[in-house]
PDB file of N, CA and C in Angstrom:
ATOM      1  N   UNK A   1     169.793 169.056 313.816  1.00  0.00           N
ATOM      2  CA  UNK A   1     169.056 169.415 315.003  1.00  0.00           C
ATOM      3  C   UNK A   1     169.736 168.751 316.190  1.00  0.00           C
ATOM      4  N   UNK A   2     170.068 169.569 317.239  1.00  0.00           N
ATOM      5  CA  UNK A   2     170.639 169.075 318.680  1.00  0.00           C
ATOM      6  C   UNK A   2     169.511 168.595 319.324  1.00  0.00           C
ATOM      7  N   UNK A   3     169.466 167.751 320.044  1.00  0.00           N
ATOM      8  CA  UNK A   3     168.565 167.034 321.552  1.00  0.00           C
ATOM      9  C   UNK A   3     168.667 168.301 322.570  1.00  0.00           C
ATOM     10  N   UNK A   4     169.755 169.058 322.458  1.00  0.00           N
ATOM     11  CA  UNK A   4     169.935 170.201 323.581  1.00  0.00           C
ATOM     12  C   UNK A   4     168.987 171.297 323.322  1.00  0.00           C
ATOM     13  N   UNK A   5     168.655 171.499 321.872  1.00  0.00           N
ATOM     14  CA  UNK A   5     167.927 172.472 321.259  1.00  0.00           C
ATOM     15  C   UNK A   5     166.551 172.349 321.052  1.00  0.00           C
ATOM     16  N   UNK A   6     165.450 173.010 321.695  1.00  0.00           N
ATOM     17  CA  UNK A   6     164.303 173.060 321.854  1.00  0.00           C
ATOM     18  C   UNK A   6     163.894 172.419 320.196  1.00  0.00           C
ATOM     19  N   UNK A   7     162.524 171.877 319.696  1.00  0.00           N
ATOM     20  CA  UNK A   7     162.221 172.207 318.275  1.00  0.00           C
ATOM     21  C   UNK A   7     161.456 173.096 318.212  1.00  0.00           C
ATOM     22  N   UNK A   8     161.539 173.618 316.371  1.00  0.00           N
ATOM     23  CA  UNK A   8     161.413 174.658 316.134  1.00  0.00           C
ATOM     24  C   UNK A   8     159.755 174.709 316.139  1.00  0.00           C
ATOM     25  N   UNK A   9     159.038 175.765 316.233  1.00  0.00           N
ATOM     26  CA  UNK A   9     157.714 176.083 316.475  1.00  0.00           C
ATOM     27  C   UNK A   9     157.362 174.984 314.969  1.00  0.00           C
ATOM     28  N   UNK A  10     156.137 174.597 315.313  1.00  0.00           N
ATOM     29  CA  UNK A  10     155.315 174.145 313.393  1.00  0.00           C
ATOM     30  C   UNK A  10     154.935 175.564 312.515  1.00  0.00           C
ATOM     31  N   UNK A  11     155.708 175.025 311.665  1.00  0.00           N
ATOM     32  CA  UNK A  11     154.888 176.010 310.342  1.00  0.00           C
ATOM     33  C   UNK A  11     153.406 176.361 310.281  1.00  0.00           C
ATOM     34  N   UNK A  12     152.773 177.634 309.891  1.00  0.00           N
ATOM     35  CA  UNK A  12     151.594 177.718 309.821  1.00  0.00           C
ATOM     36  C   UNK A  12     151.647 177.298 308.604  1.00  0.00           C
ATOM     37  N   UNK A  13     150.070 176.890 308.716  1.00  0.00           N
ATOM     38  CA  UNK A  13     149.356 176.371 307.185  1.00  0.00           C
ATOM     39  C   UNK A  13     149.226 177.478 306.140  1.00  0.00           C
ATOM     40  N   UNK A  14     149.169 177.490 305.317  1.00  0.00           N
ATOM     41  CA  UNK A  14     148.956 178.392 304.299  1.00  0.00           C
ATOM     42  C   UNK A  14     147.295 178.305 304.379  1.00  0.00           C
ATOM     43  N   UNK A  15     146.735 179.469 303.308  1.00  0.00           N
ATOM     44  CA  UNK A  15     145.308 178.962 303.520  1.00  0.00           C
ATOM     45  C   UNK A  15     145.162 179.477 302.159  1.00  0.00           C
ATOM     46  N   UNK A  16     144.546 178.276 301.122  1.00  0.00           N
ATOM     47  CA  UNK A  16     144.374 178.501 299.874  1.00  0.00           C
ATOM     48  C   UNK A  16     143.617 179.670 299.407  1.00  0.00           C
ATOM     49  N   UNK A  17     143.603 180.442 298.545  1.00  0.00           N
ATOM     50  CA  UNK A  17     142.366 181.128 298.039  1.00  0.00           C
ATOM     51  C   UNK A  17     141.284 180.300 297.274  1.00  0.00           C
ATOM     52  N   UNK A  18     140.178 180.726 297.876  1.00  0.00           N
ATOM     53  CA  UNK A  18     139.532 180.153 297.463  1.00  0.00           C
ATOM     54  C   UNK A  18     138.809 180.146 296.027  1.00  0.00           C
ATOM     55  N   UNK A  19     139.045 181.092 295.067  1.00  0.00           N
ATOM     56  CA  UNK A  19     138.980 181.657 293.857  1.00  0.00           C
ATOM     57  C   UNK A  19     140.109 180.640 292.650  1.00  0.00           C
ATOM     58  N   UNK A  20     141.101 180.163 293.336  1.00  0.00           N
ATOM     59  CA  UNK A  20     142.295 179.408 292.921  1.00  0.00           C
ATOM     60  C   UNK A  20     141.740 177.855 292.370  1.00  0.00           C
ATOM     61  N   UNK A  21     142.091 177.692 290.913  1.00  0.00           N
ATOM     62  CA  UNK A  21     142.298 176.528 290.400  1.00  0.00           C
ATOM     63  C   UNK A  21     142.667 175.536 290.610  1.00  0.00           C
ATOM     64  N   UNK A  22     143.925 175.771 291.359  1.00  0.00           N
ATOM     65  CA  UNK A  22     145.079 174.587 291.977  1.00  0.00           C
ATOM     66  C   UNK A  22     145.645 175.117 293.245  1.00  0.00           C
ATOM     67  N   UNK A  23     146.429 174.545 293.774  1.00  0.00           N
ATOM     68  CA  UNK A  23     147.111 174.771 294.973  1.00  0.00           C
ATOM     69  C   UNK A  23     146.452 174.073 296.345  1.00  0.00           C
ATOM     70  N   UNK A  24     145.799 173.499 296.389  1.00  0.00           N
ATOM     71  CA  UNK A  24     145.477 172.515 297.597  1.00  0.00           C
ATOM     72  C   UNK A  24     145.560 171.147 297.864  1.00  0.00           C
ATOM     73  N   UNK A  25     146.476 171.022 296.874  1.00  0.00           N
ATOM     74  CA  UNK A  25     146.986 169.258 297.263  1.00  0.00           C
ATOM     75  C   UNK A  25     147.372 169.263 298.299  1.00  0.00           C
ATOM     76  N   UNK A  26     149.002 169.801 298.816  1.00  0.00           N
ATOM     77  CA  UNK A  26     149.893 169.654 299.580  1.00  0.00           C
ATOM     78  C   UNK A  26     148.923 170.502 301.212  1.00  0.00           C
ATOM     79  N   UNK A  27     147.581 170.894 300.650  1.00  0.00           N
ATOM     80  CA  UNK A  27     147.045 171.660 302.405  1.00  0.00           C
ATOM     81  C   UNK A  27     146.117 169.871 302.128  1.00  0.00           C
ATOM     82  N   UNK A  28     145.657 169.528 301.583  1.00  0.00           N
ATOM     83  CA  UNK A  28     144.541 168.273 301.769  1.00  0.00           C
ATOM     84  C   UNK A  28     145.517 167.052 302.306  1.00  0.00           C
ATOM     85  N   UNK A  29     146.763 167.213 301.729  1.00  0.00           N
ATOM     86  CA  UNK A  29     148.133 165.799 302.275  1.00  0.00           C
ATOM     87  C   UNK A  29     148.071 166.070 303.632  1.00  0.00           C
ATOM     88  N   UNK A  30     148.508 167.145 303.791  1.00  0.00           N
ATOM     89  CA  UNK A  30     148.859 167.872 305.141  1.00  0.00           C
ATOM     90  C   UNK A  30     147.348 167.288 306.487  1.00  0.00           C
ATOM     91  N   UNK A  31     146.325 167.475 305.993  1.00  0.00           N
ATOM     92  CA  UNK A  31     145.285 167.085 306.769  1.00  0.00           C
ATOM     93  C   UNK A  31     145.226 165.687 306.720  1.00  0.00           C
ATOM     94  N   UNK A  32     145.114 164.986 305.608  1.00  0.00           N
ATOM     95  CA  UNK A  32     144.897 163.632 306.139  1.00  0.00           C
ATOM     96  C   UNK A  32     145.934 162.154 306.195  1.00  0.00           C
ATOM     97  N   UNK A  33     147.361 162.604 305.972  1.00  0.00           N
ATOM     98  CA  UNK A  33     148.115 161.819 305.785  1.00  0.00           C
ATOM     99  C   UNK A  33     148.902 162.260 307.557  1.00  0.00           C
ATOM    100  N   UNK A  34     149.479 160.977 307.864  1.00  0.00           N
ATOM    101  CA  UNK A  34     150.040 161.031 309.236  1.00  0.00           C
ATOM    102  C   UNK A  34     151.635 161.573 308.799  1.00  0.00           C
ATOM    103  N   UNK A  35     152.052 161.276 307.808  1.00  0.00           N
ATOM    104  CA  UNK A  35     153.514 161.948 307.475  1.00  0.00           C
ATOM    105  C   UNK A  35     153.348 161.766 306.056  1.00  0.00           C
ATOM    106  N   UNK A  36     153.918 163.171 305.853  1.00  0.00           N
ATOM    107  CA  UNK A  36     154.333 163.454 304.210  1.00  0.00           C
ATOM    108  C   UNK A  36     155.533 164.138 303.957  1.00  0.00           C
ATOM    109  N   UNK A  37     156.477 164.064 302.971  1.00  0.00           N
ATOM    110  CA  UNK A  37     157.551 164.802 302.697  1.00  0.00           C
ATOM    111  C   UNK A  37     157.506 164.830 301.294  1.00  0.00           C
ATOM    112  N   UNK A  38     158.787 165.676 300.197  1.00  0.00           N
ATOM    113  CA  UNK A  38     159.391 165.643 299.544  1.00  0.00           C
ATOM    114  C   UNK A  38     159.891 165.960 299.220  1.00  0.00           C
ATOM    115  N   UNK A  39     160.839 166.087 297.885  1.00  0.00           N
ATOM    116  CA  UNK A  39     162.308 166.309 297.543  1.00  0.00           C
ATOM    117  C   UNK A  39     162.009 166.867 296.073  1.00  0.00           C
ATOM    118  N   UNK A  40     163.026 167.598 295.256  1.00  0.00           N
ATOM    119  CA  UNK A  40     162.820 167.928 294.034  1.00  0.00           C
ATOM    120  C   UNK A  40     163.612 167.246 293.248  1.00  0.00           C
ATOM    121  N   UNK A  41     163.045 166.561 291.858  1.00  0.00           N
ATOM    122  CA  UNK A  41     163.792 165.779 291.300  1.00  0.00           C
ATOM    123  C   UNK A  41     164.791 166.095 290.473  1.00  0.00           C
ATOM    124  N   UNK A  42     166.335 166.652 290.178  1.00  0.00           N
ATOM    125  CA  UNK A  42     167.182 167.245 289.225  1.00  0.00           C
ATOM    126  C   UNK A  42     167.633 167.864 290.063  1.00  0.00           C
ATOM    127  N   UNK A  43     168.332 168.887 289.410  1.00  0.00           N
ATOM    128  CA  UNK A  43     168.951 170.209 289.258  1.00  0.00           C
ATOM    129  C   UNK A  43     167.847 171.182 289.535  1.00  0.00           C
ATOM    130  N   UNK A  44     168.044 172.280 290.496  1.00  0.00           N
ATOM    131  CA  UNK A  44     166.629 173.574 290.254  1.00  0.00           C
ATOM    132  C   UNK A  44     165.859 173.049 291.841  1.00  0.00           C
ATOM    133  N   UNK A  45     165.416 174.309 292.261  1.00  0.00           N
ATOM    134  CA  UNK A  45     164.777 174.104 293.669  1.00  0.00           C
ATOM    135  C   UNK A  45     163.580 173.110 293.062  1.00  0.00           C
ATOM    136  N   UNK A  46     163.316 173.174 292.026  1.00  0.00           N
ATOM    137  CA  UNK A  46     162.104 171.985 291.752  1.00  0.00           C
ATOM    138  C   UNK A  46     162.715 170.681 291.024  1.00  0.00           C
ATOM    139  N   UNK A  47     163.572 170.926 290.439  1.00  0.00           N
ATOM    140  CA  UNK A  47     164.694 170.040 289.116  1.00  0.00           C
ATOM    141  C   UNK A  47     163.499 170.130 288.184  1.00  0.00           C
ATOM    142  N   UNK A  48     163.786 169.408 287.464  1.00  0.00           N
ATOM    143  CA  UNK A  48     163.996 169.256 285.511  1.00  0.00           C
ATOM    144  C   UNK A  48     162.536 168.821 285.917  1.00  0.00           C
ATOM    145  N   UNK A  49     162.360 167.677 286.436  1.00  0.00           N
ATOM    146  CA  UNK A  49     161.447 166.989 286.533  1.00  0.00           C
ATOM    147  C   UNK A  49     160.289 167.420 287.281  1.00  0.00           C
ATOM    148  N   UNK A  50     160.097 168.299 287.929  1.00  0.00           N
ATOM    149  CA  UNK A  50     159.086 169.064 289.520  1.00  0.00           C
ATOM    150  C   UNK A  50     159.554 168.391 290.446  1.00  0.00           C
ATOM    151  N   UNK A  51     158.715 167.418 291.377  1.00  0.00           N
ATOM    152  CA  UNK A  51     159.112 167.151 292.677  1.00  0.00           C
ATOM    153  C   UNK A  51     158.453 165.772 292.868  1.00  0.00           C
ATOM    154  N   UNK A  52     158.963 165.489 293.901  1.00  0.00           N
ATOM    155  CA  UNK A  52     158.136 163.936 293.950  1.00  0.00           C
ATOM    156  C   UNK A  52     157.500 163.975 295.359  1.00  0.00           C
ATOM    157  N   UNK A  53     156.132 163.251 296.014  1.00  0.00           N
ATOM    158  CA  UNK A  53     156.106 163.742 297.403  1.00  0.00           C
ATOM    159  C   UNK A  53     155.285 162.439 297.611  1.00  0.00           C
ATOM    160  N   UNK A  54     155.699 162.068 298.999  1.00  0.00           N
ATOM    161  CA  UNK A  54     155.731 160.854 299.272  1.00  0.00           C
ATOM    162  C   UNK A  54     154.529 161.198 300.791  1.00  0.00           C
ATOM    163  N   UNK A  55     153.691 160.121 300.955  1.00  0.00           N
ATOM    164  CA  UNK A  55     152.684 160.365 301.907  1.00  0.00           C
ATOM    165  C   UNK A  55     152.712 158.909 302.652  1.00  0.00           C
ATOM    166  N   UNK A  56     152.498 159.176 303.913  1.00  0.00           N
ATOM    167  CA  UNK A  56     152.132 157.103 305.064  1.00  0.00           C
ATOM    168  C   UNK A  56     150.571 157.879 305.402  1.00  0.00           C
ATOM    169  N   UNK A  57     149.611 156.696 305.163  1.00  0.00           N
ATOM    170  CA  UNK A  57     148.245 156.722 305.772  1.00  0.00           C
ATOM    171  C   UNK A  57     148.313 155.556 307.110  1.00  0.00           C
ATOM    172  N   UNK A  58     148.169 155.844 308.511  1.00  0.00           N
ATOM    173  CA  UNK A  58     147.593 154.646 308.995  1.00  0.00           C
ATOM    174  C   UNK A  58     146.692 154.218 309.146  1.00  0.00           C
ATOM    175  N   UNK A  59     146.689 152.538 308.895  1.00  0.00           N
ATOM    176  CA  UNK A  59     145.772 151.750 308.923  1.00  0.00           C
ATOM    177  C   UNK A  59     144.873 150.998 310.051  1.00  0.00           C
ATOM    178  N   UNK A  60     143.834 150.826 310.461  1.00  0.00           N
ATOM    179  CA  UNK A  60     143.081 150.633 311.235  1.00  0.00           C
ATOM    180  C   UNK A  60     144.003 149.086 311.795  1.00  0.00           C
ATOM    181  N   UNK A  61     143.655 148.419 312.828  1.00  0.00           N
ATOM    182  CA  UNK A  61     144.400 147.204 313.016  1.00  0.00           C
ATOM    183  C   UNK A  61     143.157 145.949 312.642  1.00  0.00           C
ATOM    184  N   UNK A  62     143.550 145.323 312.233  1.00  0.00           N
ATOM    185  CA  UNK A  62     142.474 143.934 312.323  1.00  0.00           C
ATOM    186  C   UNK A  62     142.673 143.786 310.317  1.00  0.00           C
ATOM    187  N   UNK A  63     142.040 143.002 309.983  1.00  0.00           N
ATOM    188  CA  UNK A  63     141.901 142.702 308.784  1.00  0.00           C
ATOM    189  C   UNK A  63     140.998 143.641 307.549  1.00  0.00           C
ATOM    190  N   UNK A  64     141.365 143.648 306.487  1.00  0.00           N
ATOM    191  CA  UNK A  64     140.701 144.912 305.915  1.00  0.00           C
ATOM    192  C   UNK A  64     138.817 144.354 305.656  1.00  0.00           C
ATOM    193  N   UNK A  65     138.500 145.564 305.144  1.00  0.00           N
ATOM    194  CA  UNK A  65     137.146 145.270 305.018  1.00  0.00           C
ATOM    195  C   UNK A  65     136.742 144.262 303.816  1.00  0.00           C
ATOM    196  N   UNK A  66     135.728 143.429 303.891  1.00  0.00           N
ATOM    197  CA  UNK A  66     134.969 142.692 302.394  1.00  0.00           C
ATOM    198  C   UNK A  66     134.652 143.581 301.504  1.00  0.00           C
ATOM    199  N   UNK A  67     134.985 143.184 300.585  1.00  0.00           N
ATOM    200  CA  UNK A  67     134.806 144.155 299.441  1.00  0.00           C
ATOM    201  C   UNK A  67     133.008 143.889 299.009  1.00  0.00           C
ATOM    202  N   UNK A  68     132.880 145.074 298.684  1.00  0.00           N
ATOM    203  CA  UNK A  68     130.994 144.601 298.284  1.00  0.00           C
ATOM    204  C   UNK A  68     131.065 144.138 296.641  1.00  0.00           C
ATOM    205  N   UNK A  69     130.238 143.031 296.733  1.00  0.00           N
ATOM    206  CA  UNK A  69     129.992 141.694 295.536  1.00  0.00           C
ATOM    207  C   UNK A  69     129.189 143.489 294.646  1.00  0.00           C
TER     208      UNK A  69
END
């Protein structure tokens, strides 16, 4: 990507069916993680292995909460 070159529009979301078993991890990452990516592990647009996908949550500032006794 150039600095000279506008960026590219965002991807639309997909929108799960709602009849569907699976397929809404990567729309639920997408909503509540501040950055997510990933890569496929092997050989193969997925490799040997599927994929691995990596998520950052941020954290509030100050010290975490007491845990309840």
């Amino acid at each position: 990507m150039s600095p000279d070159l506008p960026a590219p529009p965002p991807s639309p979301r997909p929108v799960a069916d709602t009849c569907a078993v699976g397929g809404r991890g990567l729309l639920i990452l997408d909503l509540l993680a501040d950055r997510w990516g990933g890569c496929g592990t092997g050989e193969g647009p997925y490799g040997p292995a599927g994929k691995t996908i990596w998520f950052e949550l941020a954290l509030p500032p100050g010290p975490p909460p007491a845990l309840a006794a």
